[in-house]
PDB file of N, CA and C in Angstrom:
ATOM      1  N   UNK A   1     -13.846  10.781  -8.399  1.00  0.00           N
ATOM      2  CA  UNK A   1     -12.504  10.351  -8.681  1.00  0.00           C
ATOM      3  C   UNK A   1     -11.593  11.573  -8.648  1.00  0.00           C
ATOM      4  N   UNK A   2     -10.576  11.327  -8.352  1.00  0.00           N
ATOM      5  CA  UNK A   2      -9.584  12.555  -7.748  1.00  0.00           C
ATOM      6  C   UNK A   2      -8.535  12.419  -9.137  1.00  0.00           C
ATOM      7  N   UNK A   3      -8.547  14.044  -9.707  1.00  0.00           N
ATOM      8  CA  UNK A   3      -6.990  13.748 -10.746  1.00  0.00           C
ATOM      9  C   UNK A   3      -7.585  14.444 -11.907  1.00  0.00           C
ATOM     10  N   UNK A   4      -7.020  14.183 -12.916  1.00  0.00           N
ATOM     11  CA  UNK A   4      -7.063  14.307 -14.252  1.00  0.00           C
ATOM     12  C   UNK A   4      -7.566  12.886 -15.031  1.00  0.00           C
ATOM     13  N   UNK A   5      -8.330  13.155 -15.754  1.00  0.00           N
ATOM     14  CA  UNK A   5      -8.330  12.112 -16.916  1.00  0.00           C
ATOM     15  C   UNK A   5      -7.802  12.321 -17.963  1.00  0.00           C
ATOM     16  N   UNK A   6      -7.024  11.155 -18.583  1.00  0.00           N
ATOM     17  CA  UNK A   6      -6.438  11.702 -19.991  1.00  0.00           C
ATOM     18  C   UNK A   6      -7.066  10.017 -20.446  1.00  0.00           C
ATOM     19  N   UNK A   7      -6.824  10.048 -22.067  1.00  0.00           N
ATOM     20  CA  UNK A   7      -6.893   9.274 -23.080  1.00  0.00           C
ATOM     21  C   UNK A   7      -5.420   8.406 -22.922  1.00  0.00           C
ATOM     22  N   UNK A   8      -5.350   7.416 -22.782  1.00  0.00           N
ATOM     23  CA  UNK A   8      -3.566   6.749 -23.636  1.00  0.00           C
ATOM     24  C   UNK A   8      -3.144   7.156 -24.647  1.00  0.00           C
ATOM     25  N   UNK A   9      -3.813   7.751 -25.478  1.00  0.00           N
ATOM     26  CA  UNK A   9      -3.000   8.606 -26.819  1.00  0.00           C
ATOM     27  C   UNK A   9      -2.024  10.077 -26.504  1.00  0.00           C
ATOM     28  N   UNK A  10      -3.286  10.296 -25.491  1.00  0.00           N
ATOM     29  CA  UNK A  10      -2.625  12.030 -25.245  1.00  0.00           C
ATOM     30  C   UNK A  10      -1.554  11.811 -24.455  1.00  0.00           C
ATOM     31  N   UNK A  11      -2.084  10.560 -23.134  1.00  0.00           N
ATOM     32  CA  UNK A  11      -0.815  10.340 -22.337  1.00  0.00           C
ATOM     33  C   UNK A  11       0.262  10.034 -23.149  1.00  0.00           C
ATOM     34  N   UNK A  12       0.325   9.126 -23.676  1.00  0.00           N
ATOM     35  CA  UNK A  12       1.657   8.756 -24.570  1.00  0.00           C
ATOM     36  C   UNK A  12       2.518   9.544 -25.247  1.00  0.00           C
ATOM     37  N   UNK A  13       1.670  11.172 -25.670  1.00  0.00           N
ATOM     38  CA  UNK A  13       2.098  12.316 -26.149  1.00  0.00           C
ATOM     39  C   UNK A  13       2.715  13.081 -25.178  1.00  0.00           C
ATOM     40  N   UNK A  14       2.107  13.321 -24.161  1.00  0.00           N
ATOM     41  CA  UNK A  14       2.831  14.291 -22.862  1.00  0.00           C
ATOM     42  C   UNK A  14       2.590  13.906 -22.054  1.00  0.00           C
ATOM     43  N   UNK A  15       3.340  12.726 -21.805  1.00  0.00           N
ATOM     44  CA  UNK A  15       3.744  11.854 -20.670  1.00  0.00           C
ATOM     45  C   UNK A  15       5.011  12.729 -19.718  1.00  0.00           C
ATOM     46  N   UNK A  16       6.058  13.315 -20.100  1.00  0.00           N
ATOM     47  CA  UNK A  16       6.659  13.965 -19.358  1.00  0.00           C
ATOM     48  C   UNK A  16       5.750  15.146 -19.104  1.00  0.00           C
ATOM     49  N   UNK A  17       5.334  15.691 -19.490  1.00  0.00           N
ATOM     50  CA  UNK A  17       4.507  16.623 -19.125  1.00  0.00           C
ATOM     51  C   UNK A  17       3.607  16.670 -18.147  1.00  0.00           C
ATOM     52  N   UNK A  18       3.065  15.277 -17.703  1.00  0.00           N
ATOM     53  CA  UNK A  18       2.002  14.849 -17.065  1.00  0.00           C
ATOM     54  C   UNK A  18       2.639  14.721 -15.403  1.00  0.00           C
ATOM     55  N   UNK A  19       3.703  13.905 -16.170  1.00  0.00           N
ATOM     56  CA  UNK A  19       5.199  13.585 -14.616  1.00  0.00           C
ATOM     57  C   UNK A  19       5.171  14.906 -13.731  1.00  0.00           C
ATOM     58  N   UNK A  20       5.500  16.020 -14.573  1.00  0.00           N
ATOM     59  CA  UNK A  20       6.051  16.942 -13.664  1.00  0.00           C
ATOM     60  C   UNK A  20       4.764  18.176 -13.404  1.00  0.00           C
ATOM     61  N   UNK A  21       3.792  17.530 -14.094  1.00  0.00           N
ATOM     62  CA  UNK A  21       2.299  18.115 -13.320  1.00  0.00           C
ATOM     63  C   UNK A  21       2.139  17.155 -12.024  1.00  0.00           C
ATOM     64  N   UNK A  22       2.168  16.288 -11.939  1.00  0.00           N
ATOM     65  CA  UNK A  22       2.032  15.637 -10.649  1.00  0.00           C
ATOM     66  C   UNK A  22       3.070  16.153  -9.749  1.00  0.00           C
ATOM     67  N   UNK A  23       4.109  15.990 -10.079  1.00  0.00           N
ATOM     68  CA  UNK A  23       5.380  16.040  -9.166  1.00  0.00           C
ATOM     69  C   UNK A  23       5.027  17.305  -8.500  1.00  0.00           C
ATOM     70  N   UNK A  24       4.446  18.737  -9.508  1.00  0.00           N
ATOM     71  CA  UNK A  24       4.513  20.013  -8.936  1.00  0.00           C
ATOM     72  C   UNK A  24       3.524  19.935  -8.276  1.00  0.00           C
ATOM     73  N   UNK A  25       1.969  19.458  -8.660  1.00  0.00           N
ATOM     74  CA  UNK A  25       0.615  19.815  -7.719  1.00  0.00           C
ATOM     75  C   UNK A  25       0.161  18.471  -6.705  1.00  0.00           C
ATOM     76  N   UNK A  26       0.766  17.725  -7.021  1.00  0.00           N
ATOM     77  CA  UNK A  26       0.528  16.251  -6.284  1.00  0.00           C
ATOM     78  C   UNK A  26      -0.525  15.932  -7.002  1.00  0.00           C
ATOM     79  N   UNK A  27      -1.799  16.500  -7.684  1.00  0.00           N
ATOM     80  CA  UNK A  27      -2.462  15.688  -7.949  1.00  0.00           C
ATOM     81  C   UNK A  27      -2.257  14.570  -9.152  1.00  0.00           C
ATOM     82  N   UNK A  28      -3.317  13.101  -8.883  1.00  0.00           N
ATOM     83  CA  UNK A  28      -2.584  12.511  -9.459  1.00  0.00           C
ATOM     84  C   UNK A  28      -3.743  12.088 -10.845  1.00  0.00           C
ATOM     85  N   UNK A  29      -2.739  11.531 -12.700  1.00  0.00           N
ATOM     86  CA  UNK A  29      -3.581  11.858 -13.340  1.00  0.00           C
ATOM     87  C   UNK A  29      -3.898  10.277 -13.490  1.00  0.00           C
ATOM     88  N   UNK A  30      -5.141  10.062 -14.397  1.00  0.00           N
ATOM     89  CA  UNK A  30      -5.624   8.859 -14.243  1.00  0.00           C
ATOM     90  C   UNK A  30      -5.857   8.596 -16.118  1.00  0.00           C
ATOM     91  N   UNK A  31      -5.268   7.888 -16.464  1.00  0.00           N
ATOM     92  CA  UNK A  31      -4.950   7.260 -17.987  1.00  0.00           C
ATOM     93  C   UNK A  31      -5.913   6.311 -17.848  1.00  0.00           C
ATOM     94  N   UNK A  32      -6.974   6.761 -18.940  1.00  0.00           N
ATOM     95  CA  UNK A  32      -8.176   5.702 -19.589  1.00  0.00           C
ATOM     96  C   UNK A  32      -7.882   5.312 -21.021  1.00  0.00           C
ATOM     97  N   UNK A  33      -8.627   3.981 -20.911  1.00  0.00           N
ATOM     98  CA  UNK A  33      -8.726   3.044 -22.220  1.00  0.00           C
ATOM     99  C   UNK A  33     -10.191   3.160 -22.891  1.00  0.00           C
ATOM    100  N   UNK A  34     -10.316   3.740 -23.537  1.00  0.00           N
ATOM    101  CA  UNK A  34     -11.957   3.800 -24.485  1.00  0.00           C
ATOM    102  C   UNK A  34     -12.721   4.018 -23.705  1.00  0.00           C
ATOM    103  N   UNK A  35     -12.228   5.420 -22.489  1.00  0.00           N
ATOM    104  CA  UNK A  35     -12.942   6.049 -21.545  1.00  0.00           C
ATOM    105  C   UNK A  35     -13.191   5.506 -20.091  1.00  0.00           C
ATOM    106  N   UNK A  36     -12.607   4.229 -19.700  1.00  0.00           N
ATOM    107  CA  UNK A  36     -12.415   3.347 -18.734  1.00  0.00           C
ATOM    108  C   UNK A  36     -11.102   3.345 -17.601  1.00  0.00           C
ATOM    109  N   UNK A  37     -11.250   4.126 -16.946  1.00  0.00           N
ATOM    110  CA  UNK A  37     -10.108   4.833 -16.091  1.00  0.00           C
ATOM    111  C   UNK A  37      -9.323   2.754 -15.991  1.00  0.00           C
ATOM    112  N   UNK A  38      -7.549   3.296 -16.515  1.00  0.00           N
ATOM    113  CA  UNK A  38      -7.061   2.026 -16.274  1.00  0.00           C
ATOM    114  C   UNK A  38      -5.821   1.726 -15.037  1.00  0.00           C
ATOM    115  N   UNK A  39      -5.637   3.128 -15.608  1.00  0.00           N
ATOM    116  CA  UNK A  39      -4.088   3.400 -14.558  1.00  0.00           C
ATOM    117  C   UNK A  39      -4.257   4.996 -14.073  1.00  0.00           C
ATOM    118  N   UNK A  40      -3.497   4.982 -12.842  1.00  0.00           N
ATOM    119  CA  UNK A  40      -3.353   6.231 -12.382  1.00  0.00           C
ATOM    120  C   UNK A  40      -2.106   6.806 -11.412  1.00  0.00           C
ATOM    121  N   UNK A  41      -1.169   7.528 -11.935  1.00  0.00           N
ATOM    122  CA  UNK A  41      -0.345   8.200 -11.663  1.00  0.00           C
ATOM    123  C   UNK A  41      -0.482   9.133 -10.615  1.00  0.00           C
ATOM    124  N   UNK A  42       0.420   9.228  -9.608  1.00  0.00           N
ATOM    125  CA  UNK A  42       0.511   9.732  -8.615  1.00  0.00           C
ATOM    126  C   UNK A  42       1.413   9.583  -8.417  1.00  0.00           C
ATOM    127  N   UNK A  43       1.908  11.321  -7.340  1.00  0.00           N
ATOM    128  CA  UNK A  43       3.305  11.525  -6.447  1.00  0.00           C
ATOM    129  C   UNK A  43       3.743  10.068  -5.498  1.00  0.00           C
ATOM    130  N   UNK A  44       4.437   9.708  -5.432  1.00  0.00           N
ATOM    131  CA  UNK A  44       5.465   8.647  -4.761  1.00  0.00           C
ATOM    132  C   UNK A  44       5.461   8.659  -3.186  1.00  0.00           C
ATOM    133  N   UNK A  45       4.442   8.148  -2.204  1.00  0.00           N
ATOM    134  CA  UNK A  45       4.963   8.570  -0.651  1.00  0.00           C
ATOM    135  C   UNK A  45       5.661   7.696  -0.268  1.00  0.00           C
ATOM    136  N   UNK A  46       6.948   7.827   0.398  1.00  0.00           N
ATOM    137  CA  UNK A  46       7.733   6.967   0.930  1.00  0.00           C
ATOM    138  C   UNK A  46       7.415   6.809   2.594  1.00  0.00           C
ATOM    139  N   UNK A  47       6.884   5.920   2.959  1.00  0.00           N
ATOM    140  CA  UNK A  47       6.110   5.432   4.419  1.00  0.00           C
ATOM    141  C   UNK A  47       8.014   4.816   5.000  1.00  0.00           C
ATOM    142  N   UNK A  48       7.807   5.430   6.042  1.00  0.00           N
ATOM    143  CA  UNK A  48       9.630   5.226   6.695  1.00  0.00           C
ATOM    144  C   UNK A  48       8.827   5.160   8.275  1.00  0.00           C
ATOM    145  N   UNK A  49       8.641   3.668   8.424  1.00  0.00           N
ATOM    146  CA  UNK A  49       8.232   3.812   9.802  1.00  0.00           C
ATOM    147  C   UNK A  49       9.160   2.920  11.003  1.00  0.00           C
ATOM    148  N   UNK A  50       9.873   2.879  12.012  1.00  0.00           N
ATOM    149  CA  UNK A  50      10.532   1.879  12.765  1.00  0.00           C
ATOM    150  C   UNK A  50      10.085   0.479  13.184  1.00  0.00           C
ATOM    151  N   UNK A  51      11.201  -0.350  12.939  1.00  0.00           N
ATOM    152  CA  UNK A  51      10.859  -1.484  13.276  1.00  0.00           C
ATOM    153  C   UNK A  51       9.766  -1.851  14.280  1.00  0.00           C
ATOM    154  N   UNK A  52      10.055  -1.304  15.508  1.00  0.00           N
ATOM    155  CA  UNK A  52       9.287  -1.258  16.729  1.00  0.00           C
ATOM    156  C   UNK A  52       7.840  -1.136  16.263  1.00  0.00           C
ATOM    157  N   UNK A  53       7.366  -0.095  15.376  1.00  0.00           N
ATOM    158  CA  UNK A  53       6.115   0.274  15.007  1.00  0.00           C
ATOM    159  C   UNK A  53       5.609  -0.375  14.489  1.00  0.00           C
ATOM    160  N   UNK A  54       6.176  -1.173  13.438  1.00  0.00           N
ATOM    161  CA  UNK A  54       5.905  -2.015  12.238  1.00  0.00           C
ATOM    162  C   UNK A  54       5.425  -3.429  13.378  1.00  0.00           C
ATOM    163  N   UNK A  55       6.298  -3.632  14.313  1.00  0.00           N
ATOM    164  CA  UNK A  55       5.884  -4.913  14.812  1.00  0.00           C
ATOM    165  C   UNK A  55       4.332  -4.579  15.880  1.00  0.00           C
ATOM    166  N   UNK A  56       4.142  -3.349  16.300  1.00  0.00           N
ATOM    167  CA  UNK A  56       3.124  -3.245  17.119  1.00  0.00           C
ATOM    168  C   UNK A  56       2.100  -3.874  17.608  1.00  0.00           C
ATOM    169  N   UNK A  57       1.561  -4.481  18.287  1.00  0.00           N
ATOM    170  CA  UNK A  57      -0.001  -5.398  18.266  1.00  0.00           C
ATOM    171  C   UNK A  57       0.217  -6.290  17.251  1.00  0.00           C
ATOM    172  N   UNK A  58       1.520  -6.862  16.919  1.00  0.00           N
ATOM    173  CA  UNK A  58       1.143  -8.065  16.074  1.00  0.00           C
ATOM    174  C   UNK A  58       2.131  -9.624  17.171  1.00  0.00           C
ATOM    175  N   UNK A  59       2.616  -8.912  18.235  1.00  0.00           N
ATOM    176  CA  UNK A  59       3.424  -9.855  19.301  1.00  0.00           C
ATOM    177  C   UNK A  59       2.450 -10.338  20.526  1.00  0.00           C
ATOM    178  N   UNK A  60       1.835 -11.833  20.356  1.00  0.00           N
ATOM    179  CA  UNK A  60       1.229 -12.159  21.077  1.00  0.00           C
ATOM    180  C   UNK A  60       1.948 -11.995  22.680  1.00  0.00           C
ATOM    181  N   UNK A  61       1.063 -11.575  23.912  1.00  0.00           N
ATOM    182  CA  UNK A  61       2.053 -11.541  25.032  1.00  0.00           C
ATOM    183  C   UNK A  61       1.424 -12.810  26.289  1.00  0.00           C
ATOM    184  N   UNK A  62       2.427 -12.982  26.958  1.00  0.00           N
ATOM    185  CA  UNK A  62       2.233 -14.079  27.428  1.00  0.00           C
ATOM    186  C   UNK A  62       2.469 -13.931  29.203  1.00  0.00           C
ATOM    187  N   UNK A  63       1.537 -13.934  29.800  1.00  0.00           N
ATOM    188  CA  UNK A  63       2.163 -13.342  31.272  1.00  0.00           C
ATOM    189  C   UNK A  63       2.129 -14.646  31.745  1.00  0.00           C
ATOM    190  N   UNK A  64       2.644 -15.985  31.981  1.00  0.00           N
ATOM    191  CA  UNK A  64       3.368 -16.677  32.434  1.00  0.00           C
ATOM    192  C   UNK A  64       3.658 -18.220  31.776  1.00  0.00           C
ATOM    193  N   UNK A  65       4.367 -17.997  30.799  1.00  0.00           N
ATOM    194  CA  UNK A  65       4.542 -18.636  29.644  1.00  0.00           C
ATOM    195  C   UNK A  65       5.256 -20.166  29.918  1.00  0.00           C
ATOM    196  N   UNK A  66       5.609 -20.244  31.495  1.00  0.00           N
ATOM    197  CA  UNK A  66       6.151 -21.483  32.323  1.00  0.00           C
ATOM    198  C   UNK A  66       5.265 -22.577  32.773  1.00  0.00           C
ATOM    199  N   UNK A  67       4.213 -21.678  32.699  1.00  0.00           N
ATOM    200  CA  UNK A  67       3.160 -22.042  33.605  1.00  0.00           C
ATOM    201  C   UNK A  67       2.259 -23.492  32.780  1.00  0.00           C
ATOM    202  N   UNK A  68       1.831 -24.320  33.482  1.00  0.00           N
ATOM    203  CA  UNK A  68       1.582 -25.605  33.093  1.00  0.00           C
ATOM    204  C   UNK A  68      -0.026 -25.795  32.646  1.00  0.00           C
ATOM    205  N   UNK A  69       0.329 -26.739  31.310  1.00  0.00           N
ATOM    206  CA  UNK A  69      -1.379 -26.288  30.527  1.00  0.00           C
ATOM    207  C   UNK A  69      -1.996 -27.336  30.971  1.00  0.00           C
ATOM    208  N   UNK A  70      -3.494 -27.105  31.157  1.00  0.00           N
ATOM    209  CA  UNK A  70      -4.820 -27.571  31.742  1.00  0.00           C
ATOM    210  C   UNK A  70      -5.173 -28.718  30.618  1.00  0.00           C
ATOM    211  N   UNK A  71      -4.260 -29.481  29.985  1.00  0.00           N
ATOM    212  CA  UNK A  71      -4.855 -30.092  29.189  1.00  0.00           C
ATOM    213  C   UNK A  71      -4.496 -31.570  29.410  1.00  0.00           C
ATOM    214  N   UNK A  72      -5.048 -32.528  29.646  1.00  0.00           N
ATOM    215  CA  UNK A  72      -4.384 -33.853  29.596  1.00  0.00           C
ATOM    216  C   UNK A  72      -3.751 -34.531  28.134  1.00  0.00           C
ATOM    217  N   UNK A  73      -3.008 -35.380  28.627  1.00  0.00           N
ATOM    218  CA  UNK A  73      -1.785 -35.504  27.432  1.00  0.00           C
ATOM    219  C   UNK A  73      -2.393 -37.271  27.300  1.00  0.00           C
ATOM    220  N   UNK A  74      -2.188 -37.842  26.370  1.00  0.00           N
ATOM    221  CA  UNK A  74      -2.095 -39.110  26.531  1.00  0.00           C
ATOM    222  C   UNK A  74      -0.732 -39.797  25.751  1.00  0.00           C
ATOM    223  N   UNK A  75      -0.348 -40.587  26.790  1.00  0.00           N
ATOM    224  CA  UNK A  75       1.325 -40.482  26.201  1.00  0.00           C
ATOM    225  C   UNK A  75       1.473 -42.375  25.861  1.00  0.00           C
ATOM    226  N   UNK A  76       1.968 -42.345  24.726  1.00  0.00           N
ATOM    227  CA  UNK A  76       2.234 -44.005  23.993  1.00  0.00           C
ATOM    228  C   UNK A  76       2.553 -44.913  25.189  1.00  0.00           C
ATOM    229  N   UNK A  77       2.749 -46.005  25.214  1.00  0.00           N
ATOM    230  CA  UNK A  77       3.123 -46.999  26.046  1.00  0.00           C
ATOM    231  C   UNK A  77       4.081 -48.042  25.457  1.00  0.00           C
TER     232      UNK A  77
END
């Protein structure tokens, strides 16, 4: 496990303290409950990627989308 472990008591004590240990080393600390890692704090990455990218391989493509389907229809009367 990557970080610091603290107690929720100590965190609750130097909680700012803890903030601007992360902020300065990135690493991030990890707040346990009766020794049971619960939460974990870490630097903030802001992911800024373009639309274009974001849509990538998720746009089915269609090379002739006019073109007439192989399926028989059966139509009411």
């Amino acid at each position: 496990m990557q970080g610091n472990q603290v107690s929720k008591s100590e965190f609750k004590a130097k909680a700012l303290e803890f903030f601007r240990q992360v902020e300065a080393s990135g690493e991030s600390v990890v707040v346990t409950d009766h020794g049971r890692p619960t939460l974990e704090v870490r630097r903030y990455k802001s992911v800024e990627r373009s639309p274009l990218e974001v849509l990538r391989g998720s746009v089915v493509r269609y090379d002739d989308p006019t073109a007439p389907v192989d399926v028989e229809w059966e139509a009411a009367q």
